[in-house]
Protein backbone atom coordinates (compact mmCIF):
# COMPACT_ATOMS: atom_id res chain seq x y z
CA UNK A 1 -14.44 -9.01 -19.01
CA UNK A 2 -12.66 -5.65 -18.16
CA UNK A 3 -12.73 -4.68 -14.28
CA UNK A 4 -14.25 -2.05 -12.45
CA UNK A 5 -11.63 0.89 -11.71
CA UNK A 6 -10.87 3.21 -9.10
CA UNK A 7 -10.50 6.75 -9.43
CA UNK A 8 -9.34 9.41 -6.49
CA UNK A 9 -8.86 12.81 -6.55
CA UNK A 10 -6.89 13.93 -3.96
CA UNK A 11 -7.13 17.52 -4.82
CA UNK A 12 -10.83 17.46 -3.76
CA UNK A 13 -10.81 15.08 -0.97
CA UNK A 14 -11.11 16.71 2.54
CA UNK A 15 -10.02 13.67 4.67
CA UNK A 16 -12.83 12.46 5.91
CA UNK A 17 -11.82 8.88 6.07
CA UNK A 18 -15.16 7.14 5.25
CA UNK A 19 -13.86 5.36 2.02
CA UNK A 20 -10.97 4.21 4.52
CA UNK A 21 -13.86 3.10 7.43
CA UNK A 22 -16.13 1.43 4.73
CA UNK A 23 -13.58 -0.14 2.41
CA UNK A 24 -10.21 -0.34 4.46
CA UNK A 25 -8.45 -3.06 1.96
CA UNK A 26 -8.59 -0.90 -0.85
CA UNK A 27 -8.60 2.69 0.63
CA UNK A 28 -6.03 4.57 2.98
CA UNK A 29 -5.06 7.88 4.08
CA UNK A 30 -2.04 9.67 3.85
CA UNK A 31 -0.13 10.22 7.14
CA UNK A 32 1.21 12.80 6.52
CA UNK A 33 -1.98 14.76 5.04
CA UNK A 34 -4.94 12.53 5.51
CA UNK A 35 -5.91 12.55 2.36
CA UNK A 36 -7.18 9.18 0.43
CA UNK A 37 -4.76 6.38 -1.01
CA UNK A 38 -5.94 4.57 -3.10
CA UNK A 39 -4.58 0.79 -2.46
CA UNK A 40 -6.12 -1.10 -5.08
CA UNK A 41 -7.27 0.97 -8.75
CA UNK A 42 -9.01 -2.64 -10.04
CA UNK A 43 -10.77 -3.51 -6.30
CA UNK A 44 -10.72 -7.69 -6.34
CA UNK A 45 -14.68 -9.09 -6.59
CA UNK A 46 -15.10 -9.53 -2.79
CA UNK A 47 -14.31 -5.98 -2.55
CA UNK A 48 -16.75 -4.25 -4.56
CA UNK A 49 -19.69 -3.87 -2.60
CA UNK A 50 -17.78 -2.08 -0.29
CA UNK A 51 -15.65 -0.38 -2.61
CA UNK A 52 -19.83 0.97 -3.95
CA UNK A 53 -20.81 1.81 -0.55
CA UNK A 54 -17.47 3.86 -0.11
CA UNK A 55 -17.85 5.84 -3.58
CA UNK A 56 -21.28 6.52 -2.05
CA UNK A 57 -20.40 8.00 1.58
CA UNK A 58 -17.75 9.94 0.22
CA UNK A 59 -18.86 13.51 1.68
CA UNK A 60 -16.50 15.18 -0.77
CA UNK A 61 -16.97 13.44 -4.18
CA UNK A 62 -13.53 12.44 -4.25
CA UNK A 63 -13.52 8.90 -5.33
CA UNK A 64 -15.38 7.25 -8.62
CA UNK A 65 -15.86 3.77 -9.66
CA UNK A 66 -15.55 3.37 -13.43
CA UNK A 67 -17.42 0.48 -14.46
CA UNK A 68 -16.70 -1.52 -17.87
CA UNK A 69 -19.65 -0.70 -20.58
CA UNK A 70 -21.70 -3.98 -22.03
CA UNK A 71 -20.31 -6.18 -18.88
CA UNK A 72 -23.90 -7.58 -19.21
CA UNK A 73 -24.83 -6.74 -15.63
């Protein structure tokens, strides 16, 4: 079974820091910019219900989770 993977565009995100706040082992900001880093592209299992919540806060639209088709979920 393929993983779930993480998308961020940093060109649209407005450094907000929620996806850091809600899911701070896979998300970052920049220091420099404050703009999202994206730690982990395939977020580990215990991750992904925060990793969800995070995509979903996300004032800008800036980060996507890409999940497998016919996972059987």
């Amino acid at each position: 079974m393929t993983a779930p993977r993480l998308t961020a565009d940093r060109e649209r995100c407005i450094g907000a820091g929620m996806c850091a706040m809600t899911a701070p082992d896979v998300f970052d900001q920049d220091p420099d910019d404050g703009l999202v880093l994206l730690l982990h592209a395939e977020p580990p299992a215990a991750h992904r219900a925060a990793v969800r919540m995070a995509v979903g806060v996300c004032p800008s639209g800036a980060i996507a989770l890409h999940e497998p088709e016919g996972d059987g979920s």
